[in-house]
C-alpha atoms as a PDB file:
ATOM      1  CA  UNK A   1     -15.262   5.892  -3.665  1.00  0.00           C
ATOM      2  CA  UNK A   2     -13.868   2.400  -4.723  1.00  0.00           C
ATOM      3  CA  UNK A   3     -13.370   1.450  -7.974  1.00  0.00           C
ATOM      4  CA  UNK A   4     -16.391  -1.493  -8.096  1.00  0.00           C
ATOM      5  CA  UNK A   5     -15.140  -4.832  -7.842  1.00  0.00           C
ATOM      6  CA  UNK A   6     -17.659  -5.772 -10.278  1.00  0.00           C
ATOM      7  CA  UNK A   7     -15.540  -5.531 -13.424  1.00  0.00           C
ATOM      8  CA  UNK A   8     -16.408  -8.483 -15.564  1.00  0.00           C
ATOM      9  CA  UNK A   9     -15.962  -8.965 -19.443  1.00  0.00           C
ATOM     10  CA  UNK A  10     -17.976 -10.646 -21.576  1.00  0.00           C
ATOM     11  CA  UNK A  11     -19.476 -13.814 -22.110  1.00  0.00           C
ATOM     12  CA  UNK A  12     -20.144 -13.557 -17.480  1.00  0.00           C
ATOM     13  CA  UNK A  13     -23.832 -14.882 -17.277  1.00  0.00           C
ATOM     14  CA  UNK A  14     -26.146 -12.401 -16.568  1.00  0.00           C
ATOM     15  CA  UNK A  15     -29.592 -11.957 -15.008  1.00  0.00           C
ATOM     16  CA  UNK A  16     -30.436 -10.179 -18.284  1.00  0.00           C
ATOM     17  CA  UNK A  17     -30.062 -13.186 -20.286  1.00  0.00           C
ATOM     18  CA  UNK A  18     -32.797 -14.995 -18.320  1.00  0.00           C
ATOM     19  CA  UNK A  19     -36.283 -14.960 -19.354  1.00  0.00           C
ATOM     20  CA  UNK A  20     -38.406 -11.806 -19.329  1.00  0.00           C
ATOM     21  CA  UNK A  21     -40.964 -12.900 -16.804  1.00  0.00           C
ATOM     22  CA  UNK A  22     -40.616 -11.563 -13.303  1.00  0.00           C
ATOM     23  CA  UNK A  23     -37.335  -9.715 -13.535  1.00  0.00           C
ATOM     24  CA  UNK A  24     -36.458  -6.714 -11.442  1.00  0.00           C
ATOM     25  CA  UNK A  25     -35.526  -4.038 -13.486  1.00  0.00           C
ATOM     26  CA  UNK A  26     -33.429  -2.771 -10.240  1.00  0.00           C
ATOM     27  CA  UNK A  27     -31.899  -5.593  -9.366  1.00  0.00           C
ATOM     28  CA  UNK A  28     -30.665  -5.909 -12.584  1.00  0.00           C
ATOM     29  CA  UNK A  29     -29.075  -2.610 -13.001  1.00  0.00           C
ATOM     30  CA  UNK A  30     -27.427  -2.973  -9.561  1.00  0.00           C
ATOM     31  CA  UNK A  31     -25.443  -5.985 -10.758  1.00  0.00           C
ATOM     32  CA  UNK A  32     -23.688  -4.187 -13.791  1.00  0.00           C
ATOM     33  CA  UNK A  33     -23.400  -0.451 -11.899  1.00  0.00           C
ATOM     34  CA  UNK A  34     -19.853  -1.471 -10.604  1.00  0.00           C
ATOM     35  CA  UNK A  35     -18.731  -2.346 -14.765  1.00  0.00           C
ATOM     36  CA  UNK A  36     -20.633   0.368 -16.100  1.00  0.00           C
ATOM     37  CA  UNK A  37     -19.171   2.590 -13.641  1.00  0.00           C
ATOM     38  CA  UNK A  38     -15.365   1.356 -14.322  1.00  0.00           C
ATOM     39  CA  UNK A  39     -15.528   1.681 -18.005  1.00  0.00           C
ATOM     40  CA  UNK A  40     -16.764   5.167 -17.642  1.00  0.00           C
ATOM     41  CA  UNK A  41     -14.024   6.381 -15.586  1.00  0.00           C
ATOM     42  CA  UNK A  42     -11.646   4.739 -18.102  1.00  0.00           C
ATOM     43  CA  UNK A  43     -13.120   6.669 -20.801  1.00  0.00           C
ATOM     44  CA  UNK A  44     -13.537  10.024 -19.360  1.00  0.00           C
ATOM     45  CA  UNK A  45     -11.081  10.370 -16.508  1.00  0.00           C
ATOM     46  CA  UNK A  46     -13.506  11.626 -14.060  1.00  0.00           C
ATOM     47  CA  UNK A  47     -15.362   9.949 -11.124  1.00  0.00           C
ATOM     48  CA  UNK A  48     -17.915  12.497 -11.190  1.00  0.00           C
ATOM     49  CA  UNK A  49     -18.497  12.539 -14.853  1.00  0.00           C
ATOM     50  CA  UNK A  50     -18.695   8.869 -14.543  1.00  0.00           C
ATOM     51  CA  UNK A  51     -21.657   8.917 -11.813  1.00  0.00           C
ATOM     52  CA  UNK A  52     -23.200  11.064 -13.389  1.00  0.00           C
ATOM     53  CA  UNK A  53     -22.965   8.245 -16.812  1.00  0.00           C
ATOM     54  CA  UNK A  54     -24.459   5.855 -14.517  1.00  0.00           C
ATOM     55  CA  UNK A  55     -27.078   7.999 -13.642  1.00  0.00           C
ATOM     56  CA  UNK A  56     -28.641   8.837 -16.723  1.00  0.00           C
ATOM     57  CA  UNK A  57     -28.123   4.974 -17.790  1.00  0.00           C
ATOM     58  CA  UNK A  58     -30.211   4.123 -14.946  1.00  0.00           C
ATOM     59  CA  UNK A  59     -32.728   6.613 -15.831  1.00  0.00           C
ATOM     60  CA  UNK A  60     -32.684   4.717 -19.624  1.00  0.00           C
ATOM     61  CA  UNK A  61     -32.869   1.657 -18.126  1.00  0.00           C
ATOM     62  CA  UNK A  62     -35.810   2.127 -15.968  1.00  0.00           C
ATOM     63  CA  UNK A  63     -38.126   3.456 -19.083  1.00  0.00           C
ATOM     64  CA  UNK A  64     -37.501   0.034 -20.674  1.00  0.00           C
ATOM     65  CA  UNK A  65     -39.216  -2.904 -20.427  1.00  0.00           C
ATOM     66  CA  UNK A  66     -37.070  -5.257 -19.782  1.00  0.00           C
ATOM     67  CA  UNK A  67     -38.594  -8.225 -20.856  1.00  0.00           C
ATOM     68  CA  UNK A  68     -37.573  -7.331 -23.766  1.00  0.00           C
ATOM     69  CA  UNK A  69     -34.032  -6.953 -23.586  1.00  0.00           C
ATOM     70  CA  UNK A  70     -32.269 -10.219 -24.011  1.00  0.00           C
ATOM     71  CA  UNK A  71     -29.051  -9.650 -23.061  1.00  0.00           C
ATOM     72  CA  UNK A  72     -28.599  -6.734 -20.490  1.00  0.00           C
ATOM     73  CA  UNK A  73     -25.103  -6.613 -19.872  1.00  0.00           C
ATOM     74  CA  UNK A  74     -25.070  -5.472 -23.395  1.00  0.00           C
ATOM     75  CA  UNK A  75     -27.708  -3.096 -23.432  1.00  0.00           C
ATOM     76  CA  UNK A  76     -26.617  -1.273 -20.613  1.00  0.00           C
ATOM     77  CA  UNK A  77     -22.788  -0.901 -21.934  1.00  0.00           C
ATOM     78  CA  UNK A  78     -23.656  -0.028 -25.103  1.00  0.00           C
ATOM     79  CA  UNK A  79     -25.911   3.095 -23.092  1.00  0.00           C
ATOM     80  CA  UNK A  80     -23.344   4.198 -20.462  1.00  0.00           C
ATOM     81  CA  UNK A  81     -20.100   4.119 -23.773  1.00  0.00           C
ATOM     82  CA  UNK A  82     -22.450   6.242 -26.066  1.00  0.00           C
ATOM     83  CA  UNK A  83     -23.245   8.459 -22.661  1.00  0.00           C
ATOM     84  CA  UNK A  84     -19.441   8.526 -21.870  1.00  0.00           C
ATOM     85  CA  UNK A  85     -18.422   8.921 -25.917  1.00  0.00           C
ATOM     86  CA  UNK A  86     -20.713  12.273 -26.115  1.00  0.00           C
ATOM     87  CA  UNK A  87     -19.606  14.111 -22.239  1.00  0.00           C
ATOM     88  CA  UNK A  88     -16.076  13.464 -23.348  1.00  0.00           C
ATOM     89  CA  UNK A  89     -16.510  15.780 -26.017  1.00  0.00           C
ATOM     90  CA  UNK A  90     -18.080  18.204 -24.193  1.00  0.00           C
ATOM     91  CA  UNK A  91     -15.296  17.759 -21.884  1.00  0.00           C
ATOM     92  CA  UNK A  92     -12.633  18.265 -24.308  1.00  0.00           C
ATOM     93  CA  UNK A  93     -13.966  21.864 -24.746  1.00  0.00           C
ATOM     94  CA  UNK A  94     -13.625  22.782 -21.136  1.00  0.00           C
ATOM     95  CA  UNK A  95     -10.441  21.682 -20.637  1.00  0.00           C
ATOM     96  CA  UNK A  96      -8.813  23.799 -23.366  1.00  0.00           C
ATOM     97  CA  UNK A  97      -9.614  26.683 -20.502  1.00  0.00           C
ATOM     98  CA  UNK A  98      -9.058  24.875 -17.606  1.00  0.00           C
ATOM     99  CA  UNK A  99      -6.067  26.803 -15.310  1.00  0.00           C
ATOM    100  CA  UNK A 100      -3.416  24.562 -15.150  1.00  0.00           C
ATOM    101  CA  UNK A 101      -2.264  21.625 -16.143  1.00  0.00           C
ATOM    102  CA  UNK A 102      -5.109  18.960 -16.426  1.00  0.00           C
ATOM    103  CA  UNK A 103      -4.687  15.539 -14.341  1.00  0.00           C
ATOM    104  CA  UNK A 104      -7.319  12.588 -14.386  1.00  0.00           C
ATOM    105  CA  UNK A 105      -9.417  12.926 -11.083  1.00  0.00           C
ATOM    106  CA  UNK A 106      -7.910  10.132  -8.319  1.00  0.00           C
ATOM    107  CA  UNK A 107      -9.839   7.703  -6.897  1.00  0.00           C
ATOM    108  CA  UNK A 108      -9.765   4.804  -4.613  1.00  0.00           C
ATOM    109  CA  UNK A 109      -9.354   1.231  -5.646  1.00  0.00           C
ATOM    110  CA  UNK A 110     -10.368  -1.912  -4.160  1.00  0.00           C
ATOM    111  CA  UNK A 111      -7.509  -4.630  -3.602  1.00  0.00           C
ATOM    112  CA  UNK A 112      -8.003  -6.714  -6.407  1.00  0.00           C
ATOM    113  CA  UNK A 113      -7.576  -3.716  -8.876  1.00  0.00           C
ATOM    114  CA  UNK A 114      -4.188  -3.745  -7.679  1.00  0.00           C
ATOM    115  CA  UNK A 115      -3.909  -7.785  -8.000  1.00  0.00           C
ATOM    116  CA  UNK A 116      -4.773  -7.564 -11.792  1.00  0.00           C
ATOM    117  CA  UNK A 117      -1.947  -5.867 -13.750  1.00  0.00           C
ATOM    118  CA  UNK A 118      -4.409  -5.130 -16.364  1.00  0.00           C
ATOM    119  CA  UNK A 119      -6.917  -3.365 -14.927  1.00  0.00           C
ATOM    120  CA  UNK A 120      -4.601  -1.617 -12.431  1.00  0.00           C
ATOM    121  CA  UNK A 121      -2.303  -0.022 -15.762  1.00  0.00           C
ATOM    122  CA  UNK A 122      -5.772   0.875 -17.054  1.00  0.00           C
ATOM    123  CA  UNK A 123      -6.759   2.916 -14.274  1.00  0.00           C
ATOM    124  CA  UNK A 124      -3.399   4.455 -13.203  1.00  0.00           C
ATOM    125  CA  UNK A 125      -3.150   8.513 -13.403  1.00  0.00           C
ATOM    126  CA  UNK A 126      -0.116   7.882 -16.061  1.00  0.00           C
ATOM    127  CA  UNK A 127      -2.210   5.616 -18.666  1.00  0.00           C
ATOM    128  CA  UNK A 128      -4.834   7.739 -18.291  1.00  0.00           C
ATOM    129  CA  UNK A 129      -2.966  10.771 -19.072  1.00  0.00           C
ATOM    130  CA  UNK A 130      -1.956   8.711 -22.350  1.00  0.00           C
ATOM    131  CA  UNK A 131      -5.705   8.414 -23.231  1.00  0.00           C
ATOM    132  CA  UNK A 132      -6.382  11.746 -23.390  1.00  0.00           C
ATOM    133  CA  UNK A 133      -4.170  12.284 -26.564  1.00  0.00           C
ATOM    134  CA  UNK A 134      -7.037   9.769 -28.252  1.00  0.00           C
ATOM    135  CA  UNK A 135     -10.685  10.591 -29.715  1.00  0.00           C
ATOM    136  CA  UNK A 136     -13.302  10.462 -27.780  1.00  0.00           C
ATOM    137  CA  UNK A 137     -14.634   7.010 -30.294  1.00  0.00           C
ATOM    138  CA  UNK A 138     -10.565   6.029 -29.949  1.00  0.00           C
ATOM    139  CA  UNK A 139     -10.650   6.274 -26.043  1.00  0.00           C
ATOM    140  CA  UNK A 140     -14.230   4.504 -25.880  1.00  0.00           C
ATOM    141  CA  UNK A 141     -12.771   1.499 -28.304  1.00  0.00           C
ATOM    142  CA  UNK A 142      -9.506   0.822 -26.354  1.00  0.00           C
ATOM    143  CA  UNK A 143     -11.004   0.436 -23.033  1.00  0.00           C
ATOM    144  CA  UNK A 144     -13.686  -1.868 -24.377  1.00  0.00           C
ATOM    145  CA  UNK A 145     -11.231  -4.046 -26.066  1.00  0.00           C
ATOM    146  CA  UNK A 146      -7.709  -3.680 -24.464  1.00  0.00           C
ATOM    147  CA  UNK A 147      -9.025  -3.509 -21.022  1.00  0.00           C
ATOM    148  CA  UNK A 148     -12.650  -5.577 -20.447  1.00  0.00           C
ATOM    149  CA  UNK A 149     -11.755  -8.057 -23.402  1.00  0.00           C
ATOM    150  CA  UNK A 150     -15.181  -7.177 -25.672  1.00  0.00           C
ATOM    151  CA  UNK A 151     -14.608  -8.391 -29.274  1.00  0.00           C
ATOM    152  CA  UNK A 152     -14.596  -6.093 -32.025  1.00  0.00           C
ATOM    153  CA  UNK A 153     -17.845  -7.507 -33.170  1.00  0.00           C
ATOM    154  CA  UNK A 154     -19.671  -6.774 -29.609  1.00  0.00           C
ATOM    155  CA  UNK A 155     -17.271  -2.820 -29.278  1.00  0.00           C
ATOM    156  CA  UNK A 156     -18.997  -2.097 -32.631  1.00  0.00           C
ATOM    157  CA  UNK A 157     -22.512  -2.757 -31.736  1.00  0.00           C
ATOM    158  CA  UNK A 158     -21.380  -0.364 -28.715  1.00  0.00           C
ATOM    159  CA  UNK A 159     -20.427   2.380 -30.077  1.00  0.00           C
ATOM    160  CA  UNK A 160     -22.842   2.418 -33.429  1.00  0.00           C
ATOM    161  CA  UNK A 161     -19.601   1.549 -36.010  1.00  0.00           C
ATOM    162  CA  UNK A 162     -18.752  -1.088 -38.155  1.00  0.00           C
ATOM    163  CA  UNK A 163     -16.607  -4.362 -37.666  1.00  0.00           C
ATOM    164  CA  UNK A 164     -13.980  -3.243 -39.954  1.00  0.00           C
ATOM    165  CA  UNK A 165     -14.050   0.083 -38.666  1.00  0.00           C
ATOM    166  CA  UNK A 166     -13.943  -0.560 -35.461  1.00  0.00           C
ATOM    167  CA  UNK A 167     -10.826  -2.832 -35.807  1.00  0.00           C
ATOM    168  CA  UNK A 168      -9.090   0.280 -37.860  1.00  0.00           C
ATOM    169  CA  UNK A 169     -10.366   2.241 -34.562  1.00  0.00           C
ATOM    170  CA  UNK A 170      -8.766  -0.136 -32.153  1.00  0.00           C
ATOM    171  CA  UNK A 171      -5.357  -0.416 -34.834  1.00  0.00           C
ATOM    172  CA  UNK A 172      -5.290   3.356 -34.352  1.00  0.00           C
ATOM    173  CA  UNK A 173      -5.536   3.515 -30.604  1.00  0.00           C
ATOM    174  CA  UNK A 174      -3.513   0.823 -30.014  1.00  0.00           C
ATOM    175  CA  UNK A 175      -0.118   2.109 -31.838  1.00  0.00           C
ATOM    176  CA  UNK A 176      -0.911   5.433 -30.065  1.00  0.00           C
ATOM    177  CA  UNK A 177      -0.978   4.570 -26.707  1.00  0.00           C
ATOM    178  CA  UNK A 178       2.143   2.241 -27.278  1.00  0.00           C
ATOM    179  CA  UNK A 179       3.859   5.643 -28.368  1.00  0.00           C
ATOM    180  CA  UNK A 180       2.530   7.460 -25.407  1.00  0.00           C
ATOM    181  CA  UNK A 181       3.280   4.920 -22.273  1.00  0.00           C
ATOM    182  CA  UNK A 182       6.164   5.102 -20.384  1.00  0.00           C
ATOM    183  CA  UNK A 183       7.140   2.079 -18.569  1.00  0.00           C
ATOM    184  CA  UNK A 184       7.003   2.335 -15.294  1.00  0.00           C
ATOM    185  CA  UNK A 185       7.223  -0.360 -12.047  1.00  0.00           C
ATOM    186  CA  UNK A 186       4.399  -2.656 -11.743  1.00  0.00           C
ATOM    187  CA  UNK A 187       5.346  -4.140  -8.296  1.00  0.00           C
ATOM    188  CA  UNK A 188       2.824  -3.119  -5.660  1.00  0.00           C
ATOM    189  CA  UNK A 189       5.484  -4.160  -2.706  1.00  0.00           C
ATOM    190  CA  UNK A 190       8.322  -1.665  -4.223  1.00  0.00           C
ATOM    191  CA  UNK A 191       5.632   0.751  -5.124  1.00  0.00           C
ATOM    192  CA  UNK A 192       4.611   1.084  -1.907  1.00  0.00           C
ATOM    193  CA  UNK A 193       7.929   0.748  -0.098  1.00  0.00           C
ATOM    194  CA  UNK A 194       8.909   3.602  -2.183  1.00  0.00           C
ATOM    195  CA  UNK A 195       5.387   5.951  -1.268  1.00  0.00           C
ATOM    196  CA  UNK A 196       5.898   5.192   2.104  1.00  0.00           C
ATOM    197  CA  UNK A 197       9.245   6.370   2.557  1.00  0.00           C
ATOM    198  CA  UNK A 198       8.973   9.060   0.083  1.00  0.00           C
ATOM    199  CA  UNK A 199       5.621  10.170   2.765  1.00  0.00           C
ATOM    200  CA  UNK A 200       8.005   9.873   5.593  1.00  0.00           C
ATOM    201  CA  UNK A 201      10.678  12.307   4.564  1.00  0.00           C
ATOM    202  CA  UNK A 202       7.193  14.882   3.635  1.00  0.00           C
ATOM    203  CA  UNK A 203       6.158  14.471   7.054  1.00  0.00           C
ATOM    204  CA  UNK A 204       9.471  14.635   8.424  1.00  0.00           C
ATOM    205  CA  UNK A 205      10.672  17.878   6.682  1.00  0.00           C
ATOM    206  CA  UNK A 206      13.990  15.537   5.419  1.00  0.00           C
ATOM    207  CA  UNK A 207      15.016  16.997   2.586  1.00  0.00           C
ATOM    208  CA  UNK A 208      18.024  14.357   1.809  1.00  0.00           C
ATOM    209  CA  UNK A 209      15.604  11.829   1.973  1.00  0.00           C
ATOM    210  CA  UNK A 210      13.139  12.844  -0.037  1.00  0.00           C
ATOM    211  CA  UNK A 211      15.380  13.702  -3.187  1.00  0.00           C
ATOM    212  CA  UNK A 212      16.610   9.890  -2.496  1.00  0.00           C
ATOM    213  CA  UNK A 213      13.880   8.389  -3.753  1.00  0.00           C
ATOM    214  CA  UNK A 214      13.671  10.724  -6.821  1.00  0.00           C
ATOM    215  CA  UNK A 215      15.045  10.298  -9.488  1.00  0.00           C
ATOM    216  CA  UNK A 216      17.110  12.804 -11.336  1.00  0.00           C
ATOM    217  CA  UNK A 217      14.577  13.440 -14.119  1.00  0.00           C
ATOM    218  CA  UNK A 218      11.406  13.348 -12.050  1.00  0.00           C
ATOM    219  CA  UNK A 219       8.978  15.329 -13.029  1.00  0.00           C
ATOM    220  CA  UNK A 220       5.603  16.989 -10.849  1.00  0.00           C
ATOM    221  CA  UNK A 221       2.308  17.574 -12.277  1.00  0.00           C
ATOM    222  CA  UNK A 222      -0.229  19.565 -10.180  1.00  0.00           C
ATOM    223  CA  UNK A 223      -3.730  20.233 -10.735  1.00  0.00           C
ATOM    224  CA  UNK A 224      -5.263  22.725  -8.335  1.00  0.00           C
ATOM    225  CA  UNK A 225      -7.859  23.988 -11.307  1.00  0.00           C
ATOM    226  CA  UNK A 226      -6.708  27.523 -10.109  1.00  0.00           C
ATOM    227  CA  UNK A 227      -8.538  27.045  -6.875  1.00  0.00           C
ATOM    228  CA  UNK A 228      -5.646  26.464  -4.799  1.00  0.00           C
ATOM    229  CA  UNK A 229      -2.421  27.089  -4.833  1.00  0.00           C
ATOM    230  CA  UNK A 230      -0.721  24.549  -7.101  1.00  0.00           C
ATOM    231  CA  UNK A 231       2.058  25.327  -9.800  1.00  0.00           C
ATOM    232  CA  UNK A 232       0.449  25.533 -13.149  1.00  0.00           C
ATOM    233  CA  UNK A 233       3.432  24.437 -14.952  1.00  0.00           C
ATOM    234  CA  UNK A 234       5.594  21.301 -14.673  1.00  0.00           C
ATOM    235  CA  UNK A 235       7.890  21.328 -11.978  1.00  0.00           C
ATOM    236  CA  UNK A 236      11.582  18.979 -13.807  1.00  0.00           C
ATOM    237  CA  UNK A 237      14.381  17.736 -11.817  1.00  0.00           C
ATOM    238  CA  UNK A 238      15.054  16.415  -9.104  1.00  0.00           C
ATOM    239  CA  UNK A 239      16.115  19.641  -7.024  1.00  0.00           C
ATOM    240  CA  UNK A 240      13.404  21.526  -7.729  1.00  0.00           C
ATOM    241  CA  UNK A 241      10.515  18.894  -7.370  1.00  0.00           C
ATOM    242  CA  UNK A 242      12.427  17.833  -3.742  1.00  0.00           C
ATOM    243  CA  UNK A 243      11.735  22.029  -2.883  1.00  0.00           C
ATOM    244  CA  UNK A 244       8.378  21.953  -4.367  1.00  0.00           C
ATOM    245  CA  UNK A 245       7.295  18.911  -2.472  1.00  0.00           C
ATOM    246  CA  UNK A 246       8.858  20.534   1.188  1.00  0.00           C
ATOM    247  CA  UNK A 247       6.823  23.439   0.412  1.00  0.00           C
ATOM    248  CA  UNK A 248       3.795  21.034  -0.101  1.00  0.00           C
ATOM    249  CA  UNK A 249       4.310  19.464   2.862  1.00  0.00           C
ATOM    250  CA  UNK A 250       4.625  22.851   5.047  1.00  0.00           C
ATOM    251  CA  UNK A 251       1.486  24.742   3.742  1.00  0.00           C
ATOM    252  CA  UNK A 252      -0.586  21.551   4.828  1.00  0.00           C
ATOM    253  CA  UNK A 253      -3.326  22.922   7.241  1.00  0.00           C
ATOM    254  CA  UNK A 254      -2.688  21.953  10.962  1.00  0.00           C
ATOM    255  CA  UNK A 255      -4.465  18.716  12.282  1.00  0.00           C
ATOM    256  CA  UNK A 256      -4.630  17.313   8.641  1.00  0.00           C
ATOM    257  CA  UNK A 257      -2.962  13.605   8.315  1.00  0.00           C
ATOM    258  CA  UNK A 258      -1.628  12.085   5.481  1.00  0.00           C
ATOM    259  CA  UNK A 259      -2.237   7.981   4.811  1.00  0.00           C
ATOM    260  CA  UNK A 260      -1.215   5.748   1.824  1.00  0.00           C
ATOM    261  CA  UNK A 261      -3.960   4.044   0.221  1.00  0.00           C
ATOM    262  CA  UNK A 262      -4.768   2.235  -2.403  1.00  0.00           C
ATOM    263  CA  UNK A 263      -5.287   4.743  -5.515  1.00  0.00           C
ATOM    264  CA  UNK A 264      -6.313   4.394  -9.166  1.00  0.00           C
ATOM    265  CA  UNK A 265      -4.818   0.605  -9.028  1.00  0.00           C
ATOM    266  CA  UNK A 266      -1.767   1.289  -6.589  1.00  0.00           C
ATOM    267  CA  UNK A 267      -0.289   3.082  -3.404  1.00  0.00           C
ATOM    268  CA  UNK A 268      -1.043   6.777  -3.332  1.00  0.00           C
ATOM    269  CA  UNK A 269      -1.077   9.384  -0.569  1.00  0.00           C
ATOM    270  CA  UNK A 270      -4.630  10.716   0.408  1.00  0.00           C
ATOM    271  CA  UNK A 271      -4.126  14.193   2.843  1.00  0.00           C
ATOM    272  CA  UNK A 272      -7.449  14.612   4.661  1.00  0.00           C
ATOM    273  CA  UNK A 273      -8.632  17.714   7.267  1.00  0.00           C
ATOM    274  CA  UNK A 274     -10.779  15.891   9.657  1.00  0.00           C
ATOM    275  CA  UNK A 275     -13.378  14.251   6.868  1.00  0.00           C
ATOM    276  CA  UNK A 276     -12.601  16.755   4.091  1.00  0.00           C
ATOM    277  CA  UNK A 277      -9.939  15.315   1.326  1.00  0.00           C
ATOM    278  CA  UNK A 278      -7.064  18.418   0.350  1.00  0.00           C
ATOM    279  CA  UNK A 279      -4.872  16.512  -1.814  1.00  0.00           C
ATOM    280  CA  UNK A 280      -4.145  13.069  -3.274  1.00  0.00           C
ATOM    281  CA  UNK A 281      -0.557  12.151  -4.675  1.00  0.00           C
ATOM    282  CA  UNK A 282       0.493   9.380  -7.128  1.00  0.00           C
ATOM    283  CA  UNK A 283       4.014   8.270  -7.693  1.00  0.00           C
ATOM    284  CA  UNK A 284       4.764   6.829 -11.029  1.00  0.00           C
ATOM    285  CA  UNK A 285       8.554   4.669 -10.143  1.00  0.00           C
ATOM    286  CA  UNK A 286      11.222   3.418 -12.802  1.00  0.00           C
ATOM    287  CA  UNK A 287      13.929   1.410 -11.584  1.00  0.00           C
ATOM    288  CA  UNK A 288      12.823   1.875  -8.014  1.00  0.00           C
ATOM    289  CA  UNK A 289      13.097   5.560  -8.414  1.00  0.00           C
ATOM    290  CA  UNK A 290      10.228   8.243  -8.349  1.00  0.00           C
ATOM    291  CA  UNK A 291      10.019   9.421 -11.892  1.00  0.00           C
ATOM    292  CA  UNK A 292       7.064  11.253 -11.951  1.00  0.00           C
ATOM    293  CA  UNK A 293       4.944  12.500  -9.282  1.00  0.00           C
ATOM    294  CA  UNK A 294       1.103  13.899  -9.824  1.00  0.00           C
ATOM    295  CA  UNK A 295      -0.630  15.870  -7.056  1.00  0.00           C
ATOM    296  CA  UNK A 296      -4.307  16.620  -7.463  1.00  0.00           C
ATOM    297  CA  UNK A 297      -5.928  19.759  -5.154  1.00  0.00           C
ATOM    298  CA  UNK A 298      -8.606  20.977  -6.663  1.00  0.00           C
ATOM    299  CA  UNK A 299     -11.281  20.240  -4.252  1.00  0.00           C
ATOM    300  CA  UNK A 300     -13.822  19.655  -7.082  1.00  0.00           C
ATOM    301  CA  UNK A 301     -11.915  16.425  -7.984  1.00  0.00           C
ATOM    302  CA  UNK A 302     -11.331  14.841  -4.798  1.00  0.00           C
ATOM    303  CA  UNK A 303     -14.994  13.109  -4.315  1.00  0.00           C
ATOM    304  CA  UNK A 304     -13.169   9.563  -5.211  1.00  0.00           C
ATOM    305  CA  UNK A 305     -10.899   9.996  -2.206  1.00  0.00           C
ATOM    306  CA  UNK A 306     -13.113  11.116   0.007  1.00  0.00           C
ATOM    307  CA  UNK A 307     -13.738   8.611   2.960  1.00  0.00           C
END
């Protein structure tokens, strides 16, 4: 699925801010799906945690009348962040069993994620790896702030808090996520020189080549849920994740193919059997150098690559 184009801060006019007469409820709701849907998947990680947000704020949104709703782009953000706020907690309690290590579900982007550093950071596996270490309330403020541009007047109305807690909120989340990113290459050309030779020397068997493009410190992150058969611990250096990768690349199911596309804001590597996704792959570069490398297989998350 692609990350909606339709990512737009505020202060965009809106249908909703028209007069009540004659306005389709529908129509309306289909114009903000593509934001309500990206700041979903910001806050909880998941694409199908994040349809399934949009979902039940469509369901909210048809019971109202919305003649009386002045200003829908508000209404309906305020819905789908309180809807995202409460499965994140719920979500927090299945992860603490979850088999493995735990890896944001991939997804595919449109172009112009890519074009706007921003949102591109925002949705990368890496930052939102960082978000996890937040609140659920943290998460929901930094993405409505640091990433759509809401004020801290319009976040609070949002998520039910106060101005000046809201701004202690943001303060908070802010100063952690600054202590959690690593800085990696923002360069979409490098980024996907670097994926495409690093898919080459996979689909080659060229072991050299691959550990080229690593770095010595690289690390690999797989998330296979226990469902396949994915390392459940990090894989460090650049020996062993060159071995690990070659072994990757062998156990991949005759006929499959392997393209780079565009993935959570950047080149990624989406492995398909005829129309059924196995694994998508995100390269994280410093210097020009994979430094970190996270493979998702768990079939259950792969609905955002799927074609």
């Amino acid at each position: 699925m692609d990350e909606p184009d339709a990512v737009r801060g505020p202060g965009t006019p809106e249908a909703g801010d028209r007069a009540g007469a004659g306005r389709d409820a529908e129509r309306e709701f289909a114009e903000h799906r593509g934001l309500l849907h990206a700041v979903a998947y910001r806050v909880l990680g998941s694409v199908t945690e994040a349809e399934d947000v949009v979902q039940d704020a469509w369901l909210r949104w048809s019971r109202v009348d919305v003649a009386t709703v002045a200003d829908t782009e508000g209404y309906l953000v305020r819905v789908a962040t309180r809807l995202a706020i409460d499965r994140l907690r719920s979500a927090r309690v299945r992860r603490e069993s979850y088999v493995g290590p735990w890896l944001p579900e991939p997804m595919i982007t449109s172009p112009d994620v890519a074009e706007n550093a921003v949102l591109a950071e925002s949705v990368s596996t890496a930052m939102l790896l960082v978000l996890e270490a937040l609140s659920p309330m943290e998460r929901a403020v930094f993405v409505l702030s640091e990433v759509f541009g809401y004020s801290h007047a319009e976040t609070a109305r949002f998520v039910g808090r106060g101005d000046v807690a809201v701004r202690q909120i943001a303060h908070r989340a802010r100063k952690a996520v600054e202590a959690g990113r690593r800085r990696y290459d923002a360069d979409q050309a490098t980024r996907r020189r670097v994926t495409e030779r690093f898919l080459a020397a996979c689909d080659g068997g060229d072991l050299n080549a691959l550990m080229e493009v690593l770095a010595p410190d690289v690390t690999m992150t797989s998330d296979g849920g226990g469902l396949t058969g994915a390392p459940r611990k990090v894989i460090r250096t650049r020996e062993h994740v060159a071995r690990a990768v070659a072994v990757l690349s062998r156990r991949r199911p005759y006929g499959s193919h392997s393209r780079v596309l565009q993935v959570n804001g950047g080149p990624g590597i989406v492995v398909h059997a005829g129309r059924t996704p196995l694994l998508a792959i995100t390269l994280h570069l410093r210097d020009g150098m994979v430094a970190a490398v996270h493979v998702v297989s768990n079939p259950e998350k792969l609905t955002g690559v799927a074609p």
